[in-house]
Protein backbone atom coordinates (compact mmCIF):
# COMPACT_ATOMS: atom_id res chain seq x y z
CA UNK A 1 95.82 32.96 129.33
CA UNK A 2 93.76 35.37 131.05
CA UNK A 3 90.14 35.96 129.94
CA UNK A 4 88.86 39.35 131.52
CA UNK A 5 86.65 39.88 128.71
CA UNK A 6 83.43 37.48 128.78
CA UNK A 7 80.83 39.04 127.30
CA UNK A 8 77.55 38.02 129.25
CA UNK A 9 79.21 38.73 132.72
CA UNK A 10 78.36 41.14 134.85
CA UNK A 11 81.70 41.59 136.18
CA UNK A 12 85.26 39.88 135.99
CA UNK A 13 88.45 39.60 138.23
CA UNK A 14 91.75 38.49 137.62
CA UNK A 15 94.89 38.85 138.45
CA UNK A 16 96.96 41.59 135.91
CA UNK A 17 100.33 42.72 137.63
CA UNK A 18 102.94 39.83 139.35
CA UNK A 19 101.21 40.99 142.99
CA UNK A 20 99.47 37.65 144.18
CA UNK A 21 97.14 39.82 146.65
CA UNK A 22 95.88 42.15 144.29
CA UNK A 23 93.20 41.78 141.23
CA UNK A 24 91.74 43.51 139.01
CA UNK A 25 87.78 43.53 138.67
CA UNK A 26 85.91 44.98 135.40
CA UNK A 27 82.67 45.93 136.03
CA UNK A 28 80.11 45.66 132.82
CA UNK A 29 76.66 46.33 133.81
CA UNK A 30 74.62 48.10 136.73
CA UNK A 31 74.41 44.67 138.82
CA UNK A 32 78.29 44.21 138.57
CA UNK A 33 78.98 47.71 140.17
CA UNK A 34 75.71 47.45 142.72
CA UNK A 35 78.05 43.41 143.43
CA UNK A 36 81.22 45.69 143.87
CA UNK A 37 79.72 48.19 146.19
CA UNK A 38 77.71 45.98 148.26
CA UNK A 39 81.40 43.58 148.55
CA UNK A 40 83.09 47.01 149.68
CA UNK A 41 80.97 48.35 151.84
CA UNK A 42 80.81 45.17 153.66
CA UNK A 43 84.94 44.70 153.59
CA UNK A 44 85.15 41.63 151.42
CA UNK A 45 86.73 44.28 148.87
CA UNK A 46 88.84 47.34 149.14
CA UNK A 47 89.79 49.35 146.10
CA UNK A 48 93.23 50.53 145.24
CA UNK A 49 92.52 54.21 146.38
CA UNK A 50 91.53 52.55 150.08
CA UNK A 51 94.91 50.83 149.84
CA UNK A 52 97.65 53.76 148.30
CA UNK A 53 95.32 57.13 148.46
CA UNK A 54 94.36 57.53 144.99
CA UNK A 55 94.32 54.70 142.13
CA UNK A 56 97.17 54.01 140.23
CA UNK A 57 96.45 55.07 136.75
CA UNK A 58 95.91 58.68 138.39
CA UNK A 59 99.73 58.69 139.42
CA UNK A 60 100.91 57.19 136.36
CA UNK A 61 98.55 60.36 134.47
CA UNK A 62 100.85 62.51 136.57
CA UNK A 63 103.97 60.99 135.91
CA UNK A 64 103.11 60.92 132.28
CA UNK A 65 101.95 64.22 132.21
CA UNK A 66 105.26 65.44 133.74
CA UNK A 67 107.55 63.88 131.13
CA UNK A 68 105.59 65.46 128.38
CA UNK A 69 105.70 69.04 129.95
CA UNK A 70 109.48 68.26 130.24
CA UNK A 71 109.83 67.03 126.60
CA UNK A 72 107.91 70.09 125.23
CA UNK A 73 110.29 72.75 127.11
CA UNK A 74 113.39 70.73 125.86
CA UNK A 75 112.05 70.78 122.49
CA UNK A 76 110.92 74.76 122.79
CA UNK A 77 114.93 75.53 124.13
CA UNK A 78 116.16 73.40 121.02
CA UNK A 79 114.03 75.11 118.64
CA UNK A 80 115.20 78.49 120.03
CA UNK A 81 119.31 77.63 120.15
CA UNK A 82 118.28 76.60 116.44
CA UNK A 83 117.13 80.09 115.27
């Protein structure tokens, strides 16, 4: 099983999705983002808007935002072929 979560770390990395070259890093404190930044900026890491343009959660927001705009106009044409 995969522990992300250790308390007294500064930062941890694992692998989340079935994608063997990509992991995910949680950063808890100030030294575990100055560690991050310091790895990027010298090219031992490169972060997932580097890679695709913008991170992923940011395109799933928009997808998810989409569906629920289309799920509140199908319910607003239901509710008005109801009255």
């Amino acid at each position: 099983m995969l522990r992300l979560l250790r308390e007294f770390s500064d930062l941890s990395v694992g692998r989340v999705g079935p994608d063997e070259m990509f992991e995910t890093t949680v950063v808890r404190t100030d030294r575990g983002e100055q560690i991050v930044d310091q790895a990027t900026r010298d090219g031992f890491l490169m972060t997932s808007a580097e890679i695709y343009g913008q991170p992923e959660f940011v395109v799933e927001e928009r997808r998810a935002k989409i569906l629920l705009e289309a799920m509140v106009e199908i319910k607003k044409q239901l509710t008005r072929n109801l009255r």
